[in-house]
Protein backbone atom coordinates (compact mmCIF):
# COMPACT_ATOMS: atom_id res chain seq x y z
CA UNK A 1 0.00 0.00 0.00
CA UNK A 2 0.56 3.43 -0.36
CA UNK A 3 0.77 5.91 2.40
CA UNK A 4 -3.14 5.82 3.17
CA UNK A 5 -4.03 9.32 4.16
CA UNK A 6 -4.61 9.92 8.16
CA UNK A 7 -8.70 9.75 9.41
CA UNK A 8 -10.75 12.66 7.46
CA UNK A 9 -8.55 13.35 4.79
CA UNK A 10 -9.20 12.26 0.89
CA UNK A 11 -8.00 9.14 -1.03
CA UNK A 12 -7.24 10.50 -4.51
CA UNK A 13 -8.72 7.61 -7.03
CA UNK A 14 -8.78 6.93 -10.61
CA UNK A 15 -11.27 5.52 -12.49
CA UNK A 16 -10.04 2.56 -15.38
CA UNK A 17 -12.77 1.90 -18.10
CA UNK A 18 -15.71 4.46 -18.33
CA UNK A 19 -18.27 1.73 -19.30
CA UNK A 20 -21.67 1.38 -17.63
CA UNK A 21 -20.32 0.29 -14.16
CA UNK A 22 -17.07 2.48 -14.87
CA UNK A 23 -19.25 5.57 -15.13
CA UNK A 24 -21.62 4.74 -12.13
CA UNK A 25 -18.24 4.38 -9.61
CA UNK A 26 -17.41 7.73 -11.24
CA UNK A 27 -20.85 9.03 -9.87
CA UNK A 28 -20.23 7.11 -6.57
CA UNK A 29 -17.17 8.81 -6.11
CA UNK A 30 -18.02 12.44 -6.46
CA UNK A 31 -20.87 11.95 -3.85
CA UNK A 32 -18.24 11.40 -0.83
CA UNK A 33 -16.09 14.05 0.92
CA UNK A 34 -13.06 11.22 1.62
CA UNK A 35 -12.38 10.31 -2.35
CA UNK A 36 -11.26 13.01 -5.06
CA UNK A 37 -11.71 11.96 -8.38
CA UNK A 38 -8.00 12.40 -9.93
CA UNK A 39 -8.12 10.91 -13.18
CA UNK A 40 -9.94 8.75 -15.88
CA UNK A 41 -8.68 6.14 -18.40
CA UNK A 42 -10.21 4.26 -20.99
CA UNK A 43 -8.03 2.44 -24.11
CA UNK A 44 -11.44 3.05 -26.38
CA UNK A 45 -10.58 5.60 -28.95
CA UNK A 46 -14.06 7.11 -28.92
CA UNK A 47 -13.56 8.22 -25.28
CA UNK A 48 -10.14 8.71 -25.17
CA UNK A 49 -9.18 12.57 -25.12
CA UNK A 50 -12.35 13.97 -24.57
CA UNK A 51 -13.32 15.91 -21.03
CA UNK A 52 -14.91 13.25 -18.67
CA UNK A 53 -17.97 15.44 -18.17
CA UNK A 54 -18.81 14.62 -22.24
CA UNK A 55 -18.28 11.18 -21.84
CA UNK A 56 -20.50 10.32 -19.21
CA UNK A 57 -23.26 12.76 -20.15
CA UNK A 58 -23.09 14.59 -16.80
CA UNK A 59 -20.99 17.78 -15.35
CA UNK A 60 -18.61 16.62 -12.72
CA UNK A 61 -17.46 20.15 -11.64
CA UNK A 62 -13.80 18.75 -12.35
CA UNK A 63 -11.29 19.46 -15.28
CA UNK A 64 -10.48 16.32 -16.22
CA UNK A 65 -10.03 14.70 -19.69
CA UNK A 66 -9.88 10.94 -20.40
CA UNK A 67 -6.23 8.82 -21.00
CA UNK A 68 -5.64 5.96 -22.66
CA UNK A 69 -2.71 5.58 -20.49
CA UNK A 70 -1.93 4.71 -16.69
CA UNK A 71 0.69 6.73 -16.59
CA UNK A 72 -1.77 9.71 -16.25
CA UNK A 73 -2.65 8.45 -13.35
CA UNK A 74 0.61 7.84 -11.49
CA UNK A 75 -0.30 10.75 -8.66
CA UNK A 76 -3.89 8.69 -7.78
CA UNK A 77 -3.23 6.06 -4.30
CA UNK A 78 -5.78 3.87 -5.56
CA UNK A 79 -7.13 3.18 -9.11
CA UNK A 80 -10.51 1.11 -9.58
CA UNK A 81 -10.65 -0.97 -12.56
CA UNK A 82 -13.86 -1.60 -14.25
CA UNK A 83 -12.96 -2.94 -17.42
CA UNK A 84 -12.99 -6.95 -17.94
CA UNK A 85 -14.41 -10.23 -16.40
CA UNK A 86 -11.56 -11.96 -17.33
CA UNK A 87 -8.32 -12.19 -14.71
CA UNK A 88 -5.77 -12.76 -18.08
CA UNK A 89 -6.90 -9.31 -19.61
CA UNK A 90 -6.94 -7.26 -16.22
CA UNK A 91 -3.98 -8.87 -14.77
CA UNK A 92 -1.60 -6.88 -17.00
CA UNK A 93 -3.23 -3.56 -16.12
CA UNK A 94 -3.18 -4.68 -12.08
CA UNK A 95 0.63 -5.43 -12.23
CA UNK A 96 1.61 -1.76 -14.24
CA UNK A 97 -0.81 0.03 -11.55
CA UNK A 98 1.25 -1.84 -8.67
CA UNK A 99 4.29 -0.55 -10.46
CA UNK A 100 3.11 2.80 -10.26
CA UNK A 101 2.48 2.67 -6.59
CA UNK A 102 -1.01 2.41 -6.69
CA UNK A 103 -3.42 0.39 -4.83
CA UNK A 104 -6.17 -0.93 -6.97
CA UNK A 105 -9.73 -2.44 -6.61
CA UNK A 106 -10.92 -4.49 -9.87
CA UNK A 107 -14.64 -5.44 -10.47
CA UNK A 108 -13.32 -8.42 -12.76
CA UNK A 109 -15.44 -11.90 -11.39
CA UNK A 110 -11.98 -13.83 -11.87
CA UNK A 111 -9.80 -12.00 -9.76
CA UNK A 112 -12.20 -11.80 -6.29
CA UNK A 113 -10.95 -15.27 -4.98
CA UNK A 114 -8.68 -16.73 -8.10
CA UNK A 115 -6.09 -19.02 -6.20
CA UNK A 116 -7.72 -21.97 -7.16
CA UNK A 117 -8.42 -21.50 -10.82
CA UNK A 118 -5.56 -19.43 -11.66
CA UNK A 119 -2.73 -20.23 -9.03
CA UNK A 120 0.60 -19.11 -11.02
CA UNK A 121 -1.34 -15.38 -12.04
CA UNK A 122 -2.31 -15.33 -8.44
CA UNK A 123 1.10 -15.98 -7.31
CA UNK A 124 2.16 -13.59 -9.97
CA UNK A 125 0.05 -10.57 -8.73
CA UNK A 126 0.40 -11.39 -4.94
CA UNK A 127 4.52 -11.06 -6.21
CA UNK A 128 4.00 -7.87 -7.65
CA UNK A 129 2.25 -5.95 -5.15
CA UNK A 130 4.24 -7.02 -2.47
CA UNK A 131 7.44 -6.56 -3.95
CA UNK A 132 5.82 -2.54 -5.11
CA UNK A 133 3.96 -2.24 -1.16
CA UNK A 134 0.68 -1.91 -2.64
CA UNK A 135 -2.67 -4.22 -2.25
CA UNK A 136 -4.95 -5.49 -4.76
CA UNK A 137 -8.44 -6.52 -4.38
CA UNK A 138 -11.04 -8.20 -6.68
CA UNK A 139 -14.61 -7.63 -5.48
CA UNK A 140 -18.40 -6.67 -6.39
CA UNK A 141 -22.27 -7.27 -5.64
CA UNK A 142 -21.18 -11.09 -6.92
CA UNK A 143 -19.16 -12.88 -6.24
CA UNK A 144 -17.38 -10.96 -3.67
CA UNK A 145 -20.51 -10.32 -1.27
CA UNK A 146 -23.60 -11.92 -2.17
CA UNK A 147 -22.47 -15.81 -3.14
CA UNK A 148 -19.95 -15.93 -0.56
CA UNK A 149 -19.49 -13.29 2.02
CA UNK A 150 -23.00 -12.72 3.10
CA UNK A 151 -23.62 -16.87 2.99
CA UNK A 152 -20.54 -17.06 5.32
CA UNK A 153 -21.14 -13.99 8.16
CA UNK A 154 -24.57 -16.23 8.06
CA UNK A 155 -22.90 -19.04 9.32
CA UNK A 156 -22.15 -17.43 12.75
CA UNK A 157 -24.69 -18.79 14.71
CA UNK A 158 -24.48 -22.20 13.30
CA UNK A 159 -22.31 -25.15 14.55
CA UNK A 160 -21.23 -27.13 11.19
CA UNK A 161 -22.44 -26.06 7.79
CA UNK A 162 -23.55 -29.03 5.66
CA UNK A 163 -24.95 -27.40 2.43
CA UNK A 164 -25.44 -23.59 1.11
CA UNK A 165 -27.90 -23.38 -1.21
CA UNK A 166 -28.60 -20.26 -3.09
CA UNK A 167 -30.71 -18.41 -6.16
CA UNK A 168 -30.64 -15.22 -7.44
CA UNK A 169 -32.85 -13.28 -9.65
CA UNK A 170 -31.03 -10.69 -11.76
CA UNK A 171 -33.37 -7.64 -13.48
CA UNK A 172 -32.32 -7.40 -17.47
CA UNK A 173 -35.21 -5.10 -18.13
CA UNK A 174 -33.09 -1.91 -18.07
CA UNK A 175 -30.65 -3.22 -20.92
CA UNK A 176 -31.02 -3.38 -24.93
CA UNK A 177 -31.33 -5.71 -27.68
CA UNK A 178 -27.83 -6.37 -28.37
CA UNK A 179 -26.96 -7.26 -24.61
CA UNK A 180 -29.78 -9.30 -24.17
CA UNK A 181 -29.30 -11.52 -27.49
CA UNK A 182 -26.18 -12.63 -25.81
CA UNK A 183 -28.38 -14.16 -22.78
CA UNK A 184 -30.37 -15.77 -25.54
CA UNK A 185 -33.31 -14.01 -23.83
CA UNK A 186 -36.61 -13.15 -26.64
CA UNK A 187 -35.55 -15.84 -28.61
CA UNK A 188 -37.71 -18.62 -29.31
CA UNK A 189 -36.69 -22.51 -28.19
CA UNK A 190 -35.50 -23.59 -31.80
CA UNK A 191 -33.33 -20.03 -32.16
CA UNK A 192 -32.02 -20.21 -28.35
CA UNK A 193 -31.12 -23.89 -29.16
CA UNK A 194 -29.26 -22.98 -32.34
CA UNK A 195 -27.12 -20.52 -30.63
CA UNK A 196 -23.20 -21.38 -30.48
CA UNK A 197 -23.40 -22.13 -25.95
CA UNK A 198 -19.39 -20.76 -26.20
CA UNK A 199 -20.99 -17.69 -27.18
CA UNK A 200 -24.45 -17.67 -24.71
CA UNK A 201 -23.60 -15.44 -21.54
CA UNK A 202 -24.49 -16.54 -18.00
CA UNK A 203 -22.59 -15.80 -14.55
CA UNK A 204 -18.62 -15.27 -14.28
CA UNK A 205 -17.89 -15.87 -10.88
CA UNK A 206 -19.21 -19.34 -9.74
CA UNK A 207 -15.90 -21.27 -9.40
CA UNK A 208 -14.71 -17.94 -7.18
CA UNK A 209 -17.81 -18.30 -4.83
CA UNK A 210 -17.64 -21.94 -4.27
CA UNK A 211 -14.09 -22.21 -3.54
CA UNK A 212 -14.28 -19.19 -1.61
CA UNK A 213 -17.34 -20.94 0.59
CA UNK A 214 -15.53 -23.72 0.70
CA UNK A 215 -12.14 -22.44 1.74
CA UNK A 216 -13.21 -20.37 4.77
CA UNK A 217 -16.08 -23.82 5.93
CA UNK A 218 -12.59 -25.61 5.95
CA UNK A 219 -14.30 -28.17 3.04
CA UNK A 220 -11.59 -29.71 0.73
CA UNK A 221 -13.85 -30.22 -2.49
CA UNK A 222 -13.89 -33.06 -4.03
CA UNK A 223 -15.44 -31.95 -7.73
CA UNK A 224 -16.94 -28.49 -8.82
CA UNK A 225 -19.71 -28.49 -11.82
CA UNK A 226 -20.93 -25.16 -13.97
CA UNK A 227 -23.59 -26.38 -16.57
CA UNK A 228 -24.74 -24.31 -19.42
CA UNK A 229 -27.09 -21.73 -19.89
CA UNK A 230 -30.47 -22.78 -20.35
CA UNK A 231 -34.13 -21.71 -20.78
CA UNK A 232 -36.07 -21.36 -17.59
CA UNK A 233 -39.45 -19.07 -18.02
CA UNK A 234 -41.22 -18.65 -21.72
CA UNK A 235 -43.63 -15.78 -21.64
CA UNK A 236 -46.92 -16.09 -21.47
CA UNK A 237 -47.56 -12.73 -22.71
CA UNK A 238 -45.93 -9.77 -23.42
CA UNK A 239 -43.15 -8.50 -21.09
CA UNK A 240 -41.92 -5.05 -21.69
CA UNK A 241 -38.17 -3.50 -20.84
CA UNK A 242 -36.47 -0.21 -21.28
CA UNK A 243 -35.87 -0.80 -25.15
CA UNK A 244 -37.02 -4.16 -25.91
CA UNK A 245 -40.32 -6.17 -25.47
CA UNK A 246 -40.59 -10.30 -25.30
CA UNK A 247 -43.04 -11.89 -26.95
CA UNK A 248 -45.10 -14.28 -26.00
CA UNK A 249 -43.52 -17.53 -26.80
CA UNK A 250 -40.33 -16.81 -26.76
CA UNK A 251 -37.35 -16.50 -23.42
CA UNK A 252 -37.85 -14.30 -21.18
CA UNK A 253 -35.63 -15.99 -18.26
CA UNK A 254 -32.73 -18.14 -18.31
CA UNK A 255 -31.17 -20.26 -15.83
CA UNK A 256 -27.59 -20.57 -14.80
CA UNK A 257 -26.25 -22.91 -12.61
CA UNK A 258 -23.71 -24.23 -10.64
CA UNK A 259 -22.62 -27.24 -7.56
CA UNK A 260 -20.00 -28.55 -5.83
CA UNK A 261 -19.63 -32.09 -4.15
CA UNK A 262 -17.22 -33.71 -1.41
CA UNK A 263 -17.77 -37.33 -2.29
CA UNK A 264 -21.32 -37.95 -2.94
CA UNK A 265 -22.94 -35.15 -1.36
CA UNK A 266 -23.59 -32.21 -3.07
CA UNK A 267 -22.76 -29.18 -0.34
CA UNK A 268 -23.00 -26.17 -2.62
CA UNK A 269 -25.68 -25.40 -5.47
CA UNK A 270 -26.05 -22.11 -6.52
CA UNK A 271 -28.09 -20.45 -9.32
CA UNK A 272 -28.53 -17.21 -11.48
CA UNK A 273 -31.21 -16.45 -13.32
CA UNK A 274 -31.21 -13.84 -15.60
CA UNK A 275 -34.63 -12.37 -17.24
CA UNK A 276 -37.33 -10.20 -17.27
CA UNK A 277 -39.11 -11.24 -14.70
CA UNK A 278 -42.80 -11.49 -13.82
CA UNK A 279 -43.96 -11.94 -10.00
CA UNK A 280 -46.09 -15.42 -10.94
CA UNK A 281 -42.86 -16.82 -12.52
CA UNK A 282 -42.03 -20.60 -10.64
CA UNK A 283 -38.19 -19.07 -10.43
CA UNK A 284 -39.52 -16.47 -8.10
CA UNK A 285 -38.04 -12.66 -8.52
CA UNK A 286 -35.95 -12.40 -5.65
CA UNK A 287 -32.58 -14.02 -3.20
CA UNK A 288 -33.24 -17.20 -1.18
CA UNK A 289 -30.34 -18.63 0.88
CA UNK A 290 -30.73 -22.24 2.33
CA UNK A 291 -28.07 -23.11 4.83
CA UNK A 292 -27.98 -26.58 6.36
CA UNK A 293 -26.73 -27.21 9.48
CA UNK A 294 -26.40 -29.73 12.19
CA UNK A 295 -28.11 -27.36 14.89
CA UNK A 296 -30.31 -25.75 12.68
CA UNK A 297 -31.06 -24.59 9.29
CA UNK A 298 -31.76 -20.85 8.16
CA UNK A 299 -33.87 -19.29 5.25
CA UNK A 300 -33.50 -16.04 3.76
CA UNK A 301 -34.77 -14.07 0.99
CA UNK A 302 -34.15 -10.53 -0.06
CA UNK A 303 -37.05 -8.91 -2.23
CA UNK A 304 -36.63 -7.38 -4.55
CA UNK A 305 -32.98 -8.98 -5.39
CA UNK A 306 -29.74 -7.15 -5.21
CA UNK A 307 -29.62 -4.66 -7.95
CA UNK A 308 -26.10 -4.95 -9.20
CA UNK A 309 -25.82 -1.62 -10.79
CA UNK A 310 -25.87 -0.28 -7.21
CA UNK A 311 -24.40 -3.13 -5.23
CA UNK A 312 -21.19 -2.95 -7.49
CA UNK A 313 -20.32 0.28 -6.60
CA UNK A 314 -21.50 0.59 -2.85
CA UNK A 315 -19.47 -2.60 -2.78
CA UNK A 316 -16.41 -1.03 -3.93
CA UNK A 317 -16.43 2.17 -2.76
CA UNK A 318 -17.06 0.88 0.84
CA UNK A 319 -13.67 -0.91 0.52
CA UNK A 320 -11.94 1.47 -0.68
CA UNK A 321 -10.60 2.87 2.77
CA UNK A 322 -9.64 -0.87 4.08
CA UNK A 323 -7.79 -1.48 0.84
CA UNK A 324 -5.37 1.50 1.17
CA UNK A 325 -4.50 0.66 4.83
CA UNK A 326 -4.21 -3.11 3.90
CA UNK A 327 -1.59 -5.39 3.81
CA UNK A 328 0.94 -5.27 0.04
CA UNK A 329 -0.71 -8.38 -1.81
CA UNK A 330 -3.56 -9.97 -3.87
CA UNK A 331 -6.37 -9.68 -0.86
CA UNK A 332 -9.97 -11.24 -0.91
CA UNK A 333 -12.66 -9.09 1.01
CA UNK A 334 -12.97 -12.59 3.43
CA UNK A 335 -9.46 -11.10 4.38
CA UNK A 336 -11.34 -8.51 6.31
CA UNK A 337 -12.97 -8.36 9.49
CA UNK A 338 -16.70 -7.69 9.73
CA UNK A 339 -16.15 -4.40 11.19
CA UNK A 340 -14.28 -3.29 7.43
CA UNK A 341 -17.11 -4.62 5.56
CA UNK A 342 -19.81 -2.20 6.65
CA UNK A 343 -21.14 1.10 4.95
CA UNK A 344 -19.96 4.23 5.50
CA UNK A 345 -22.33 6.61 4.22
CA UNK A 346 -20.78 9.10 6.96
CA UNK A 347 -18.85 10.42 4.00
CA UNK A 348 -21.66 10.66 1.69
CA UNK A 349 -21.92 14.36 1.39
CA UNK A 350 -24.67 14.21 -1.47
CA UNK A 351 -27.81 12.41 -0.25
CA UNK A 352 -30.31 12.81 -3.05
CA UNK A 353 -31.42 9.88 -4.67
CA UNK A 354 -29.47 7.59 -7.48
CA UNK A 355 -31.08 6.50 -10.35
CA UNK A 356 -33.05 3.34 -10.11
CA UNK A 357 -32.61 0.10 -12.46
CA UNK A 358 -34.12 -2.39 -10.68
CA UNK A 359 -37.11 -3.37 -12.27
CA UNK A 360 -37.77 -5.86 -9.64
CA UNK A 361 -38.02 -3.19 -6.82
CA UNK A 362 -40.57 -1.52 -8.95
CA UNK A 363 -42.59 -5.24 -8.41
CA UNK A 364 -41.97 -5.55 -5.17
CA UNK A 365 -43.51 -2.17 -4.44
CA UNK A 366 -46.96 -3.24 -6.25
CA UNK A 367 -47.15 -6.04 -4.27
């Protein structure tokens, strides 16, 4: 880590790729009196060079422009990356921010709890940030908090955890036609069955949450299993989103899924499912959590689900402060104690409302 600056003073952060979740850490950001907004990159071309205020269609108050390089950057303490799921694509931008000196916080799935899927670039990045005294942390709405930490703070009051069962609704009304073709969602069965299923889009983050579960229960896994995407919910009738409507007929959810077994038993099944929801669907439009245990078990659902659009952010701004006083090294938020992990919307100087792009709140409130 960097020098983190002394109680009521301002981390000076950087923003890395101004896409949607990009821009809405960018908003994030200028709504607290302990972060000042330092600097902006993004490699695309079309944003590249142009004041920030133009690119994300709002005024900041700030003089900044957009780089394509880090090396604008260098004065920042902590950059947050919001640019790839993928650890091999972000790992090359994490190791020249460590060599700048800056702490970082990436949003990319792989990178929350890699060590067991990618050992030698975990080894590689732990390396890197020790050796430049900076720490490194992959988190988000999920995984990073809602597959794995909030299952595990759960556990608590529990004496031995046999299973963890979870589902999760995600909202895709707010997004358009071209996103949603890659989910396979308003297609009909025959086109959603002729689709390439290397090119269908589901979760990124399953192997990260089970081994993550798994690692702090003390459970040595004996196999992990991610099926494909498939159809879950057909409409009935119309269902209408921001830009696009489904047809009756045709996909309007899709299922995700994912398990892990130590011999025979299966102690971990988890599921996404991604859609435009109705509130008589059978998949339900909302978070249960199952936990087995040999004193008792515990149910939980959250209605309306976890918006990601502002769980991301809330996520990653929160640890922004426990970053830049933690340890040099690849981190995982489980790293942290509880009393890290909470909000701090002391610092949040603006207190008028964010937008909204949950349509599943919007249900929820007609019920």
């Amino acid at each position: 880590m960097s020098d983190p600056p002394a109680d009521g003073s301002v981390h000076r952060v950087a923003v890395v790729g101004l896409g949607k979740l990009g821009q809405l850490h960018v908003e994030r950001l200028l709504r607290r009196r302990d972060t000042q907004l330092v600097g902006a990159v993004d490699a695309d071309p079309a944003k590249a060079g142009r004041r920030l205020d133009d690119v994300i269609g709002r005024e900041t108050g700030l003089d900044l422009e957009v780089s394509d390089s880090l090396e604008s950057i260098r004065d920042a303490d902590i950059a947050l990356v919001a640019t790839t799921s993928r650890l091999s694509d972000v790992a090359p931008v994490l190791e020249q921010l460590a060599s700048l000196g800056l702490d970082a916080i990436t949003i990319c799935e792989e990178a929350v709890y890699p060590w067991r899927q990618f050992p030698a670039m975990s080894e590689r990045l732990d390396a890197v940030a020790r050796e430049n005294g900076v720490s490194i942390l992959g988190c988000g709405s999920n995984p990073g908090f809602l597959m794995d930490v909030l299952p595990l703070v759960c556990t608590l009051g529990l004496e031995r955890v046999e299973k963890v069962t979870i589902h999760r609704s995600l909202d895709m009304r707010p997004h358009r036609a071209e996103r949603l073709m890659r989910f396979g969602l308003g297609c009909t069965l025959e086109e959603f069955g002729a689709i390439d299923p290397a090119t269908l889009v589901g979760h990124v983050g399953f192997t990260q949450s089970m081994h993550c579960l798994a690692d702090v229960l003390g459970w040595a896994l004996d196999e992990t299993h991610e099926a494909g995407v498939r159809p879950a919910v057909l409409a009935a009738e119309e269902r209408h989103g921001a830009f696009v409507t489904v047809r009756p007929g045709t996909v309007a959810v899709i299922e995700h899924c994912a398990w892990a077994r130590i011999g025979d038993e299966k102690v971990i099944d988890i599921a996404m499912y991604f859609g435009f929801h109705d509130a008589g669907d059978k998949v339900g439009h909302g978070d249960t959590y199952e936990i087995t245990a040999t004193d008792q078990s515990v149910s939980l659902r959250v209605e309306p689900s976890w918006g990601p659009f502002a769980t991301t952010p809330s996520t990653v701004v929160n640890l922004l402060p426990s970053v830049r006083s933690g340890e040099p090294g690849l981190l995982s938020v489980v790293d942290f104690p509880v009393r890290r992990l909470a909000a701090r919307g002391g610092d949040v100087i603006d207190r008028g409302p964010l937008r909204a792009e949950n349509h599943l709140a919007s249900l929820a409130g007609q019920a």
